[in-house]
N, C-alpha and C. Protein backbone atom coordinates (compact mmCIF):
# COMPACT_ATOMS: atom_id res chain seq x y z
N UNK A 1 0.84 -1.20 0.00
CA UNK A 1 0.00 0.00 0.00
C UNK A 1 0.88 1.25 0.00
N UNK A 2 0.27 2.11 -0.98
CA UNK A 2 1.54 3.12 -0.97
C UNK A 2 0.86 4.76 -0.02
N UNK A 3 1.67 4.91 1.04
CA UNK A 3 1.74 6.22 1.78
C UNK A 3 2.20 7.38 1.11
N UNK A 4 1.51 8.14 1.26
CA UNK A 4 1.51 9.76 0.74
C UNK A 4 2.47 10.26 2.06
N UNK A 5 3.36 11.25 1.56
CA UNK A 5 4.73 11.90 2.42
C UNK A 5 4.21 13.41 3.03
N UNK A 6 4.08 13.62 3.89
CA UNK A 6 3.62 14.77 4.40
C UNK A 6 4.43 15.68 5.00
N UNK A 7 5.36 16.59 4.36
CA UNK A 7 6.21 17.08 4.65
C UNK A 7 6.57 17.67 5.81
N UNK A 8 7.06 18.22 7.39
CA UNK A 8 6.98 19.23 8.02
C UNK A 8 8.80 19.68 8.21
N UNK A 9 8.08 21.20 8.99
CA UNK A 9 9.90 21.61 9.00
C UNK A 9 9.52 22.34 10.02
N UNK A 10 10.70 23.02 11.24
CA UNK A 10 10.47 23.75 11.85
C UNK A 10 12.10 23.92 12.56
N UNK A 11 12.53 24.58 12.89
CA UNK A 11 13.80 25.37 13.76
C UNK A 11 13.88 24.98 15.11
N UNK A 12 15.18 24.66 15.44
CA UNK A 12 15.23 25.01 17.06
C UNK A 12 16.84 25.35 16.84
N UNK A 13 16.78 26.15 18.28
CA UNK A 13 18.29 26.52 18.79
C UNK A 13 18.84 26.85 20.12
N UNK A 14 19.72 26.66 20.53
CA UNK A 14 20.34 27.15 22.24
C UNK A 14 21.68 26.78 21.97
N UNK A 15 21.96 27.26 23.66
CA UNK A 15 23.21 27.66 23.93
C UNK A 15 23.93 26.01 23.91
N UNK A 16 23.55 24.78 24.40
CA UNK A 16 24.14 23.82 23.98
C UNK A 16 23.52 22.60 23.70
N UNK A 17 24.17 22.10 23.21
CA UNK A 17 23.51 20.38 22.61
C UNK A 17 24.62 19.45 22.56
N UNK A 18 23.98 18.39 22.49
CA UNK A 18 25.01 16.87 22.66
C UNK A 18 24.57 15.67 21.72
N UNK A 19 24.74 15.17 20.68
CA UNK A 19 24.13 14.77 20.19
C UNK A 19 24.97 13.20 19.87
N UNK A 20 25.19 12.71 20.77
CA UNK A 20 26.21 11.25 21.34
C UNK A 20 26.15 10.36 20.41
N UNK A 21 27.76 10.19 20.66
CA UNK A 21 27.97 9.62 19.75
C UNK A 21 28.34 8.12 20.38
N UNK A 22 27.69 7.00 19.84
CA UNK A 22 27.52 5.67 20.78
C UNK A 22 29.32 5.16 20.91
N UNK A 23 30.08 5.28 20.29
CA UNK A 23 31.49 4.97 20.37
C UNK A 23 32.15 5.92 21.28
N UNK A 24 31.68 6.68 21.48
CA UNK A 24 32.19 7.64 22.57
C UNK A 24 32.66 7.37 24.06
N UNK A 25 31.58 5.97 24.42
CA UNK A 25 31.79 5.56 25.65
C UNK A 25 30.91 6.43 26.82
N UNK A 26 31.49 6.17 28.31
CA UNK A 26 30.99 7.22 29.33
C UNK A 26 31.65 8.51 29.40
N UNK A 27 32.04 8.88 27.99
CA UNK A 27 33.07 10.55 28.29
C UNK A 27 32.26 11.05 26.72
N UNK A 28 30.55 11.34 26.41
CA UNK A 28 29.79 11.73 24.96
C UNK A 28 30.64 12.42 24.32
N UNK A 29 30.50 11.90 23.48
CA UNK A 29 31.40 13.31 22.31
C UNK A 29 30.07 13.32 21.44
N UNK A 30 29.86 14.41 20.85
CA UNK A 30 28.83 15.01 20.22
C UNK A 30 28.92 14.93 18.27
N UNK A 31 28.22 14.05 17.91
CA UNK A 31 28.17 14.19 16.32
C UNK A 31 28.22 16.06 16.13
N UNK A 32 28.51 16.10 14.50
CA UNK A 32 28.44 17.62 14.26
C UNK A 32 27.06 18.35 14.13
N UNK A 33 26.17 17.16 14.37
CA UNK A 33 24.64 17.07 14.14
C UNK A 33 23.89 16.65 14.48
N UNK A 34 22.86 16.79 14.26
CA UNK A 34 22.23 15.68 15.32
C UNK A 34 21.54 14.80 14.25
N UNK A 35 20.98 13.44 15.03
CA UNK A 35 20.76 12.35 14.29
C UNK A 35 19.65 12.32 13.90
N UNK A 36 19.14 11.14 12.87
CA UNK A 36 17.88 11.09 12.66
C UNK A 36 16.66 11.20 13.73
N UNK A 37 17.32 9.90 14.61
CA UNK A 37 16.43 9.42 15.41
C UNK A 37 16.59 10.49 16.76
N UNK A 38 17.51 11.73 17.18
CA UNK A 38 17.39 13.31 17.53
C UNK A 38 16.32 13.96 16.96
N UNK A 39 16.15 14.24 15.62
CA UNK A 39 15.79 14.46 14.62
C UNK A 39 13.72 14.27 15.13
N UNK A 40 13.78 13.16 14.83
CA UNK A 40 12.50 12.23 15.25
C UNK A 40 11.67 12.90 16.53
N UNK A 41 12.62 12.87 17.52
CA UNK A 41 11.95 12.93 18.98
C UNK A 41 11.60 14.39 18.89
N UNK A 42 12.66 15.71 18.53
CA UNK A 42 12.32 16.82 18.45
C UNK A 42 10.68 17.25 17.83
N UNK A 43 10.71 16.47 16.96
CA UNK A 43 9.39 16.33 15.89
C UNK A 43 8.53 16.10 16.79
N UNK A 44 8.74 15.33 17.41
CA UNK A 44 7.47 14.75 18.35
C UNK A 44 6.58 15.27 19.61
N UNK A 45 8.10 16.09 19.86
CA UNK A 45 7.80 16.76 20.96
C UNK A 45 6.94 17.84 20.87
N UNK A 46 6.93 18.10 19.52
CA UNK A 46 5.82 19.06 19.28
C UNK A 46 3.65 18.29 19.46
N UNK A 47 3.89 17.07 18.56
CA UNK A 47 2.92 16.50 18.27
C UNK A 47 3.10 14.62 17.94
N UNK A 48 2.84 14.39 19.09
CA UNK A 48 3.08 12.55 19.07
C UNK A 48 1.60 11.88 18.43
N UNK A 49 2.08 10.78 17.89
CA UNK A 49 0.94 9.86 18.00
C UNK A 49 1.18 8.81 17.15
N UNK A 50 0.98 7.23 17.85
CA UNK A 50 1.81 6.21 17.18
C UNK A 50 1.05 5.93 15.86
N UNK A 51 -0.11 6.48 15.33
CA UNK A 51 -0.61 6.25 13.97
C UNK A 51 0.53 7.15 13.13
N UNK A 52 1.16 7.80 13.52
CA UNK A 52 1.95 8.49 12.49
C UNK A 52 3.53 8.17 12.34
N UNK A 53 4.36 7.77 11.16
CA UNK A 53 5.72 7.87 11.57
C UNK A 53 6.06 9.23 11.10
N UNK A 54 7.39 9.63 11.69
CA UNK A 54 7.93 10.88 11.80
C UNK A 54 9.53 10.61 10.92
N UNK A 55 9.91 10.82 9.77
CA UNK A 55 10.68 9.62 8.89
C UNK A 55 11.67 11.45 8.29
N UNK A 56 12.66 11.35 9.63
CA UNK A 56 13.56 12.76 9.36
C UNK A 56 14.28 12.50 7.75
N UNK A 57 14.32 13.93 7.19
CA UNK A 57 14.82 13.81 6.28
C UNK A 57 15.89 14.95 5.79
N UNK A 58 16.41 15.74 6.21
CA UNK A 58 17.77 16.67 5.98
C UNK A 58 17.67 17.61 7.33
N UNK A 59 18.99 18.04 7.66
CA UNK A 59 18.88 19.07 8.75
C UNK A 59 20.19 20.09 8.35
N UNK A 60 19.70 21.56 8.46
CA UNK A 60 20.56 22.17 7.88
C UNK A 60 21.33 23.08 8.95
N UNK A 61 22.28 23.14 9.02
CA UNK A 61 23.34 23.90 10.34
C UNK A 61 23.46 25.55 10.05
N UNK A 62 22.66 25.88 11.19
CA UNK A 62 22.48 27.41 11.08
C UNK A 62 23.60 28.56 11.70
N UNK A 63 24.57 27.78 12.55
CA UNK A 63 25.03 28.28 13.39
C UNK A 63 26.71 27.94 13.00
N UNK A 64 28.05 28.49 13.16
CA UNK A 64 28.83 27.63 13.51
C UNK A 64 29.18 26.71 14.40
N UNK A 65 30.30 25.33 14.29
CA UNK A 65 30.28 24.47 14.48
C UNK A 65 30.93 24.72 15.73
N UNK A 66 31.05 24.71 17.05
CA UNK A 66 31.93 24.77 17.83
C UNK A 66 31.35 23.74 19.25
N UNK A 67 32.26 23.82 19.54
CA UNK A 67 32.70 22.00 20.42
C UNK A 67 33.40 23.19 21.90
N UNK A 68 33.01 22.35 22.66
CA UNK A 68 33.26 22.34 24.21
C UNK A 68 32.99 21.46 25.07
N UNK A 69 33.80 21.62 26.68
CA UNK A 69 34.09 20.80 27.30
C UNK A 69 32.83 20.90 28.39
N UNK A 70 32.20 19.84 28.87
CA UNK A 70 30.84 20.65 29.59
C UNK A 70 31.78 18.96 30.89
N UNK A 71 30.84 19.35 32.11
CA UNK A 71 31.17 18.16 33.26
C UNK A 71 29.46 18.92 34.18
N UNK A 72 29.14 17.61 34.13
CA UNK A 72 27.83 17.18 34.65
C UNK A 72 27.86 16.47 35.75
N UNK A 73 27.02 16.48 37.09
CA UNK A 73 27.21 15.15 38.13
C UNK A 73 26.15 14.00 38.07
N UNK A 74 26.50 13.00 36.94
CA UNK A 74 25.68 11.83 36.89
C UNK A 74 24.69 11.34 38.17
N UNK A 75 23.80 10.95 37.90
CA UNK A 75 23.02 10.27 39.33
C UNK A 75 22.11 9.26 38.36
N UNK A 76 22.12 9.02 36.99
CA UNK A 76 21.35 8.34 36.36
C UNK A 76 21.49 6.51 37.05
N UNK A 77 20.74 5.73 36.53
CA UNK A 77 20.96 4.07 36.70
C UNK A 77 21.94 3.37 36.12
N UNK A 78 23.19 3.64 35.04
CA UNK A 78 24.12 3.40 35.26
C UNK A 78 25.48 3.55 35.78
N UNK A 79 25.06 4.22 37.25
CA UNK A 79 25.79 4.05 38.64
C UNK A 79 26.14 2.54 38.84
N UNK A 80 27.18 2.48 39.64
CA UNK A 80 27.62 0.99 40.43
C UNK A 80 26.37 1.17 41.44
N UNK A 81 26.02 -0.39 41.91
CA UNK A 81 25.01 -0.43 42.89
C UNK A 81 25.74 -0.25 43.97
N UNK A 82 26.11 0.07 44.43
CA UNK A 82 26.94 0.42 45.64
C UNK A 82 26.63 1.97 45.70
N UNK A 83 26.86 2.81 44.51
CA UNK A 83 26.15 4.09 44.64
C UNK A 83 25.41 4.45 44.63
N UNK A 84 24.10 3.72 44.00
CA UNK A 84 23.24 3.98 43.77
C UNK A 84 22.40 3.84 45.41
N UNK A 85 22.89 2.95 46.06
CA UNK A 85 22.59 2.20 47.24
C UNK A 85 22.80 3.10 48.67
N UNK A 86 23.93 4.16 48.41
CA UNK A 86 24.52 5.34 48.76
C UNK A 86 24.27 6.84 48.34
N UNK A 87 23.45 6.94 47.21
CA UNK A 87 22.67 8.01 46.61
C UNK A 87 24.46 8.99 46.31
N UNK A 88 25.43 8.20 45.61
CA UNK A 88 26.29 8.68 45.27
C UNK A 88 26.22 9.03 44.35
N UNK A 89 26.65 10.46 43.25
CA UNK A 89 26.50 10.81 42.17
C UNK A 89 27.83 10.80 41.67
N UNK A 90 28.74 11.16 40.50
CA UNK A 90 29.85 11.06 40.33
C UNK A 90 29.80 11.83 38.78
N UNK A 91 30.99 12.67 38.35
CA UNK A 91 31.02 13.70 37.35
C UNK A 91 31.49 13.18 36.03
N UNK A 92 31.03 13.10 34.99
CA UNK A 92 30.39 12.68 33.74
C UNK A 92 31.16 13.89 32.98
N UNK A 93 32.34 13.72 32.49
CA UNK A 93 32.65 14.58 31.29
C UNK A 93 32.03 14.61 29.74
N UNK A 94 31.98 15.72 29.49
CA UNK A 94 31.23 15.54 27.33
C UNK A 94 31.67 16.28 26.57
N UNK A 95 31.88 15.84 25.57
CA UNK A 95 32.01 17.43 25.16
C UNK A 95 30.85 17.89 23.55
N UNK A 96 29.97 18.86 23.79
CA UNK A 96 29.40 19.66 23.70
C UNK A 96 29.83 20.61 22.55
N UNK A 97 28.14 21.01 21.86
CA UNK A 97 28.75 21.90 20.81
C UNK A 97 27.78 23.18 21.52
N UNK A 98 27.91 24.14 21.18
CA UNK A 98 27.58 25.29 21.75
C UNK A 98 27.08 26.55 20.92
N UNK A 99 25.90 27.28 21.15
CA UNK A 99 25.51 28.14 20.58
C UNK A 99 24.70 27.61 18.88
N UNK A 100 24.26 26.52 19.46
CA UNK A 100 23.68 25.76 17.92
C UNK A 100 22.73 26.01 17.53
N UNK A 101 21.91 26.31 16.10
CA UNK A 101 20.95 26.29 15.29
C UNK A 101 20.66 25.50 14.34
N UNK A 102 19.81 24.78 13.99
CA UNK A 102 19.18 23.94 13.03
C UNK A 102 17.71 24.38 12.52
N UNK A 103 17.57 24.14 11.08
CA UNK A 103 16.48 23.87 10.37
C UNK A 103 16.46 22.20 10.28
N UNK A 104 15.00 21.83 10.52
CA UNK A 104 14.71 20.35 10.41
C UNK A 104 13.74 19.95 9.52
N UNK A 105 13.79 19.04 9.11
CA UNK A 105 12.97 18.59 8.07
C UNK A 105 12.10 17.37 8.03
N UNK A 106 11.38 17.04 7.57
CA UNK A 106 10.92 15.71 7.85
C UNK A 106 9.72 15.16 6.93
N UNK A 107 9.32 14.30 6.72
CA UNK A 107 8.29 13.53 6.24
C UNK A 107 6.91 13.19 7.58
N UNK A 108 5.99 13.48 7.18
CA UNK A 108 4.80 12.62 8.39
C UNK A 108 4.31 11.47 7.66
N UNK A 109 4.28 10.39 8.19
CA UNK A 109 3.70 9.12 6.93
C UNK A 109 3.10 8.47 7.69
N UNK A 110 1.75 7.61 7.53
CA UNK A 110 0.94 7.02 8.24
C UNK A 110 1.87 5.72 8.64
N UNK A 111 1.59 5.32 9.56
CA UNK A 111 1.43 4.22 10.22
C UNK A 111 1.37 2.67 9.39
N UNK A 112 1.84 2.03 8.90
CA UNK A 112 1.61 0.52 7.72
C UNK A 112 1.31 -0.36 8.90
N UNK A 113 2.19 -0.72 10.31
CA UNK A 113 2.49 -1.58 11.23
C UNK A 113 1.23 -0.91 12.59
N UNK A 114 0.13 -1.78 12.00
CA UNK A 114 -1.14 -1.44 13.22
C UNK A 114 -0.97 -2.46 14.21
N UNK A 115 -0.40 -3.23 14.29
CA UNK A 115 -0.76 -4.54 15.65
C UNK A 115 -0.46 -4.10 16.91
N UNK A 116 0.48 -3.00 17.13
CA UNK A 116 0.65 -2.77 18.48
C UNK A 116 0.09 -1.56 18.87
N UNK A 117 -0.48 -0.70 18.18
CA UNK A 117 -1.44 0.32 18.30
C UNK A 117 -2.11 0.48 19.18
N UNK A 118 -2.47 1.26 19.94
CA UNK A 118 -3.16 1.03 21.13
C UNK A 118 -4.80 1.76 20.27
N UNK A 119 -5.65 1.29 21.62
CA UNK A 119 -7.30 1.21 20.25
C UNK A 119 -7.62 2.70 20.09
N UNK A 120 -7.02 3.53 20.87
CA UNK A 120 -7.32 5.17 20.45
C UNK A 120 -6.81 5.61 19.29
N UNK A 121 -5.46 5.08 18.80
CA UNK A 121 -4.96 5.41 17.58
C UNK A 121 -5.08 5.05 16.57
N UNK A 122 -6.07 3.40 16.52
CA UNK A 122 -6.68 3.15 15.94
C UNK A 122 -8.45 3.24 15.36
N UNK A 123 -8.96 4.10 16.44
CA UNK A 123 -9.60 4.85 16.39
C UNK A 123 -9.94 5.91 15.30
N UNK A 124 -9.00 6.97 16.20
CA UNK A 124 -8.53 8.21 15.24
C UNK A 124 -8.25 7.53 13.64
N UNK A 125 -7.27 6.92 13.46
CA UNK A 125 -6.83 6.64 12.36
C UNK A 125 -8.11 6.02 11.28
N UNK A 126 -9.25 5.25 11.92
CA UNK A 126 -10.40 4.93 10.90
C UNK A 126 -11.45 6.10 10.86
N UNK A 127 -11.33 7.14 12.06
CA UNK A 127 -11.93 8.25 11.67
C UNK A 127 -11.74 9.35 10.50
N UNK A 128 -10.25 9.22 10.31
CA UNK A 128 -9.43 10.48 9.94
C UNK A 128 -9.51 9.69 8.42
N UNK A 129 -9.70 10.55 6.99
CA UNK A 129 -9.24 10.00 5.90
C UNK A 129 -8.18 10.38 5.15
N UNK A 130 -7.22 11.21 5.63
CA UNK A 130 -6.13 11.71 5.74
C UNK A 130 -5.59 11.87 6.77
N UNK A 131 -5.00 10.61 7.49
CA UNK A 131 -3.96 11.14 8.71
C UNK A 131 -3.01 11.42 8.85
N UNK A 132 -2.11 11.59 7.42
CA UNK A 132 -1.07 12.38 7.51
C UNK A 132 -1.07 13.48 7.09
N UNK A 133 -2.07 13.82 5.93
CA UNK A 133 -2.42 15.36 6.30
C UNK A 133 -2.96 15.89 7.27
N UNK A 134 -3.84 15.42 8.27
CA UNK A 134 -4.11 15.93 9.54
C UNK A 134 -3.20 16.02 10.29
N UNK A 135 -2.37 14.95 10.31
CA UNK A 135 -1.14 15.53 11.64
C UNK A 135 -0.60 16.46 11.42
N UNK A 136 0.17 16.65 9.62
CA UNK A 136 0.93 17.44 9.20
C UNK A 136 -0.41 19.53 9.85
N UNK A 137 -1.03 19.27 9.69
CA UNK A 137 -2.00 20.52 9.55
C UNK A 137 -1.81 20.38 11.65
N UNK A 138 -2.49 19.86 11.94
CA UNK A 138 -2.38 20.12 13.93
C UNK A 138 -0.70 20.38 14.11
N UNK A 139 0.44 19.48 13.51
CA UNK A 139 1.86 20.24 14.32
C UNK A 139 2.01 21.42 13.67
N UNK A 140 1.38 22.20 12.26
CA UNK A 140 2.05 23.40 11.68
C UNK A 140 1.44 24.83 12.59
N UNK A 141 -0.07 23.97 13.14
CA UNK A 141 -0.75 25.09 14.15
C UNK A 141 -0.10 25.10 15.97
N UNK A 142 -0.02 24.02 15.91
CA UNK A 142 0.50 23.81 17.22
C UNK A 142 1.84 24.64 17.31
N UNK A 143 3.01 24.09 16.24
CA UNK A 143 4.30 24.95 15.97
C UNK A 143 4.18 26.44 16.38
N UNK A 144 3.29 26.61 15.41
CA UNK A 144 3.32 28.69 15.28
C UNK A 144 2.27 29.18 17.02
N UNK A 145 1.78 28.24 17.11
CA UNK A 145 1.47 28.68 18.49
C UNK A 145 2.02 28.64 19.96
N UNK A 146 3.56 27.95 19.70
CA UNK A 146 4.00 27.42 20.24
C UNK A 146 4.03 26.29 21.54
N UNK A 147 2.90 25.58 20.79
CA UNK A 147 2.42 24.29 21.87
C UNK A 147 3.55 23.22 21.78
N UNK A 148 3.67 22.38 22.92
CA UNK A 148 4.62 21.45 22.48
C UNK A 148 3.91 20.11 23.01
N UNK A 149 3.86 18.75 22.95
CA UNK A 149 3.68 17.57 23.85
C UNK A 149 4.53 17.72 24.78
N UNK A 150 5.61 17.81 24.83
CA UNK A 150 6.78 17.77 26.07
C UNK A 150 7.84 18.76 25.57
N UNK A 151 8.64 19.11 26.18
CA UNK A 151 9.63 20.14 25.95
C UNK A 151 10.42 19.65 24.73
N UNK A 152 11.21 20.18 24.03
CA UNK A 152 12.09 19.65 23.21
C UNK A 152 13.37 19.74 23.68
N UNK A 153 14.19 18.68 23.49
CA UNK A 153 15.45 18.88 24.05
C UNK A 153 16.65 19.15 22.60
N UNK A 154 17.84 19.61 23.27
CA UNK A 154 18.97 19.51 22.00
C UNK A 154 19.65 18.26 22.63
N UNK A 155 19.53 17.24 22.76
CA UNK A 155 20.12 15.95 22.61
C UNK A 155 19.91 15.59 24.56
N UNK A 156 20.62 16.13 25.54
CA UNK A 156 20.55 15.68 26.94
C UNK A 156 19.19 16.37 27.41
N UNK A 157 18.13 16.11 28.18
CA UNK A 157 17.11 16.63 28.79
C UNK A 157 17.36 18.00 29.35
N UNK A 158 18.52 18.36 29.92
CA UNK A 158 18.95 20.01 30.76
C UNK A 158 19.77 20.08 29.83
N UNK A 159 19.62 20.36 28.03
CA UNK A 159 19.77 21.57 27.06
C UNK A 159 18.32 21.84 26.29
N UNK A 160 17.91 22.41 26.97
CA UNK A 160 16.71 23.16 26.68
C UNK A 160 16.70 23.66 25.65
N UNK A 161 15.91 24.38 24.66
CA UNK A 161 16.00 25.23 23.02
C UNK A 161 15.59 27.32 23.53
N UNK A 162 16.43 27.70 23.13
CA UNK A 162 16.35 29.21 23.73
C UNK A 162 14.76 29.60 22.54
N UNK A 163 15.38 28.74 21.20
CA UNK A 163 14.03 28.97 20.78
C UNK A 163 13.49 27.82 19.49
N UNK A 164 12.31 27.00 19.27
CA UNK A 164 11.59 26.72 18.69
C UNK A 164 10.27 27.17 18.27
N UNK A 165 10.78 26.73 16.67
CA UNK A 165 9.13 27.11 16.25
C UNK A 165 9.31 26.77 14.50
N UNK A 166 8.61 27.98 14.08
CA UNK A 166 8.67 27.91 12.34
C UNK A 166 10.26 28.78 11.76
N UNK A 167 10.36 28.06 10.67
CA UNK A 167 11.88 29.22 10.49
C UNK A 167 11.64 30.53 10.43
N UNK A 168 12.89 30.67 10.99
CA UNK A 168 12.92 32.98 11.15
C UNK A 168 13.45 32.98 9.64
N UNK A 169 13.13 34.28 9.17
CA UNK A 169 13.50 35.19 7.97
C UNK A 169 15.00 35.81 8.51
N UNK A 170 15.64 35.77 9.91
CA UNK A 170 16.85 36.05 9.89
C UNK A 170 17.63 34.80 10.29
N UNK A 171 17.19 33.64 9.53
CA UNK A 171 18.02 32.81 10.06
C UNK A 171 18.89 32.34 8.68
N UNK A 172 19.96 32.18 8.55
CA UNK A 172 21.01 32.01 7.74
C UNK A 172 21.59 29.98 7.69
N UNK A 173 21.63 29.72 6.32
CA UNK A 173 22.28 28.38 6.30
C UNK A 173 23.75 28.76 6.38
N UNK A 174 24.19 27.89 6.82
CA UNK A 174 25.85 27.70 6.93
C UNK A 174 26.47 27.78 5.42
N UNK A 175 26.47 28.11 4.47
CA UNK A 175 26.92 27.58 3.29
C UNK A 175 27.84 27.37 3.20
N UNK A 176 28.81 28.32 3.79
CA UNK A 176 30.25 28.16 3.53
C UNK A 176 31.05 27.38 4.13
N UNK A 177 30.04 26.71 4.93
CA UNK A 177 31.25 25.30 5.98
C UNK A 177 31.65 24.30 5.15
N UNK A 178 32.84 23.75 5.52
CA UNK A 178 33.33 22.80 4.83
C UNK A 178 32.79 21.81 4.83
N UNK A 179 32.88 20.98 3.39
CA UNK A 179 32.52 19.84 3.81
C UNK A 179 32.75 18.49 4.98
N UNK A 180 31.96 18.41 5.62
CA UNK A 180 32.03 17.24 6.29
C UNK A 180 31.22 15.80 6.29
N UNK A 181 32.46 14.86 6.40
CA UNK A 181 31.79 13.14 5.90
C UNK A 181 31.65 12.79 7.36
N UNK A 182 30.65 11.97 7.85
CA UNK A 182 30.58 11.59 8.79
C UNK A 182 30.50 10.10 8.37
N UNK A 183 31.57 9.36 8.79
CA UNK A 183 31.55 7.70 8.71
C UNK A 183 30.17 6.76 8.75
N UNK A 184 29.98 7.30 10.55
CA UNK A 184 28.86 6.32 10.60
C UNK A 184 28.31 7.02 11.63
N UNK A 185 26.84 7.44 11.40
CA UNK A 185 26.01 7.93 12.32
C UNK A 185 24.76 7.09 12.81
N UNK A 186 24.47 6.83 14.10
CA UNK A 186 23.08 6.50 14.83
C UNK A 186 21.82 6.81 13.83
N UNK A 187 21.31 5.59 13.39
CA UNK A 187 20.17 6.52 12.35
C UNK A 187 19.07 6.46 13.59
N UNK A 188 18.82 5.20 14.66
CA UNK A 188 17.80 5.07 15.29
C UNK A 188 17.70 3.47 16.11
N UNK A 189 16.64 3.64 17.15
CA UNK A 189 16.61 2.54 17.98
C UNK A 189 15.83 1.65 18.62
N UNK A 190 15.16 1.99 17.70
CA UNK A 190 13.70 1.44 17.51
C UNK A 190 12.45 1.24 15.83
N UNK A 191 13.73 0.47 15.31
CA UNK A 191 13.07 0.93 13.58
C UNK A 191 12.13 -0.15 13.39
N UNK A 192 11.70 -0.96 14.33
CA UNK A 192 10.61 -1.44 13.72
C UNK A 192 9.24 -1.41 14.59
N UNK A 193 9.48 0.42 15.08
CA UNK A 193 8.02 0.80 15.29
C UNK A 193 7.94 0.57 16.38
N UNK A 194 5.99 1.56 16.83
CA UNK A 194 5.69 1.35 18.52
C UNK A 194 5.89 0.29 19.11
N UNK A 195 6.50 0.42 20.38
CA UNK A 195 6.36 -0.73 21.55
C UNK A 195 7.25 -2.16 20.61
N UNK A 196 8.28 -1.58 19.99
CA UNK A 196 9.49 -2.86 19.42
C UNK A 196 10.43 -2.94 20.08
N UNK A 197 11.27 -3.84 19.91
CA UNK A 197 12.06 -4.35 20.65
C UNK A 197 13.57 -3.42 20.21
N UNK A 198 14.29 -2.83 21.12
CA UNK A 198 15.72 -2.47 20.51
C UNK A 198 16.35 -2.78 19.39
N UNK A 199 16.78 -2.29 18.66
CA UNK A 199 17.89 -2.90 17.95
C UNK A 199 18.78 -1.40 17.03
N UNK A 200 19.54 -0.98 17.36
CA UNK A 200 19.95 -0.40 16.73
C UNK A 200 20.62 -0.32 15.22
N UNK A 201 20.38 0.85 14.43
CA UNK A 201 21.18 0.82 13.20
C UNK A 201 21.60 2.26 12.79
N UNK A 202 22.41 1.91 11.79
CA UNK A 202 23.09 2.74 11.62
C UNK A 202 23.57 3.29 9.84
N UNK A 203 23.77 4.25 9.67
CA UNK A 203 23.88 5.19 8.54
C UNK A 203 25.31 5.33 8.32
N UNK A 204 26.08 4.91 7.03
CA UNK A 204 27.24 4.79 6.95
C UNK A 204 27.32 6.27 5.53
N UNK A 205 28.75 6.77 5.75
CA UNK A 205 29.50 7.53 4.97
C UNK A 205 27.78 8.87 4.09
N UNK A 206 27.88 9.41 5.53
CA UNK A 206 26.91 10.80 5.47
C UNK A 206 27.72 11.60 5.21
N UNK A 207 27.54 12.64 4.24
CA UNK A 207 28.04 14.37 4.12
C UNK A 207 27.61 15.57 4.20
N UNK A 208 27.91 16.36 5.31
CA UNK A 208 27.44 17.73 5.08
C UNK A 208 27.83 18.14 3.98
N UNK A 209 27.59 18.99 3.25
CA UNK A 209 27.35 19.93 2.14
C UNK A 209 26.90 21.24 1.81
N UNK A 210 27.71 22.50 2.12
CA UNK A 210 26.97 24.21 2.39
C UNK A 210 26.13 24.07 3.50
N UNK A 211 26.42 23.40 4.48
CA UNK A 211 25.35 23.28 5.58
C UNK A 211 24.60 22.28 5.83
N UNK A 212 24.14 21.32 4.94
CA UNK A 212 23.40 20.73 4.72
C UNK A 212 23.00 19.44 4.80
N UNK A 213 23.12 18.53 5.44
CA UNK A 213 22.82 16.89 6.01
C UNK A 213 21.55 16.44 5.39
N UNK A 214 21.70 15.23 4.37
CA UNK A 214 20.14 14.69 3.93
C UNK A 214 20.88 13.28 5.17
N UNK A 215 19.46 12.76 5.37
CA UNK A 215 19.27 11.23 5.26
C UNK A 215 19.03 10.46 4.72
N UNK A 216 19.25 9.72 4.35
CA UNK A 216 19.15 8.47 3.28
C UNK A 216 17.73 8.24 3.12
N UNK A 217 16.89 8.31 1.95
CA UNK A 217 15.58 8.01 2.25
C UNK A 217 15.41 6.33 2.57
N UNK A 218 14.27 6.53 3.61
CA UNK A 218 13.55 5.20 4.16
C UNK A 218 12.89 4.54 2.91
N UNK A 219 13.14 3.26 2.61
CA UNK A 219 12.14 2.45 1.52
C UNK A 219 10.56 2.36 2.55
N UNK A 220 9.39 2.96 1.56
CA UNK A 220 8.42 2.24 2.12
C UNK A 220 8.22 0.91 2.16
């Protein structure tokens, strides 16, 4: 069955982001970008709902590229149980890009994989005869009004966005940055949909270009 692509786009930016890189270990080092599946959640945070996939598709770098050293005091669950047992926290080095802007892009595409659906979204979805033009139409109002489902983050939960929404008329693409190849980036970690089981994958030999990051399109 073939899905109609429902385009959306919208901006965010702040003072820092982290956008981890899984080889990095417990010391993040930050892609030059953020990932698809970054990409994804931002989207969402505006407007969720498992009848819809959210299928990122280029992100363009508004800001220059700059990297810093940030130190955080961990208290998350991969503590030793001994600390955790002790309500010990312990300091988490990263390093951080700073002062970042992005344009995002994306596809809205219905849903193909209904079995784990919960019955409200399946609901909606036999109500609606366009549900990816409906979603696409509720996040473009929600956007400019600035509603969100949950906050949006730039990659860690405490880097907040100084600002989201629709693109500004003073916001500028990077053009003149160099090119950059990125080997192998996190595309996502959960690709086969609501309530699936882990499995990660991954996006080999990506290039920025005048700013510019596509993702590989998804086969329907």
């Amino acid at each position: 069955m073939k899905h109609y692509r429902y385009p959306i786009t919208m901006e965010i930016a702040g003072a820092t982001a982290l956008w981890s890189r899984p080889d990095s270990g417990d010391a993040p080092v930050s892609y030059v970008a953020p990932t698809p599946s970054a990409v994804r959640g931002i989207f969402e945070s505006i407007l969720w709902g498992p009848d819809i996939r959210i299928v990122p598709t280029a992100v363009e770098i508004c800001a220059p590229i700059q990297y810093h050293s940030y130190v955080t005091n961990y208290g998350g669950p991969l503590r030793a149980g001994k600390s955790i047992q002790k309500g010990n926290n312990y300091q988490l080095y990263a390093t951080v890009l700073m002062d970042v802007c992005y344009r995002l892009y994306a596809d809205a595409i219905p849903n193909c994989r209904k079995e784990n659906l919960p019955e409200k979204a399946l609901e909606w979805d036999r109500k609606t005869t366009s549900p990816g033009h409906a979603y696409q139409d509720i996040f473009n109002r929600r956007l400019k009004r600035g509603q969100s489902f949950s906050i949006p983050v730039l990659g860690w939960r405490e880097f907040t966005p100084l600002y989201f929404g629709p693109f500004r008329s003073q916001t500028e693409v990077c053009r003149d940055l160099s090119d950059i190849t990125i080997p192998s980036m996190l595309r996502e970690v959960f690709p086969d949909g609501y309530k699936s089981a882990f499995r990660a994958v991954y996006s080999q030999s990506l290039r920025i270009h005048e700013g510019r990051l596509n993702f590989p399109r998804e086969e329907q």
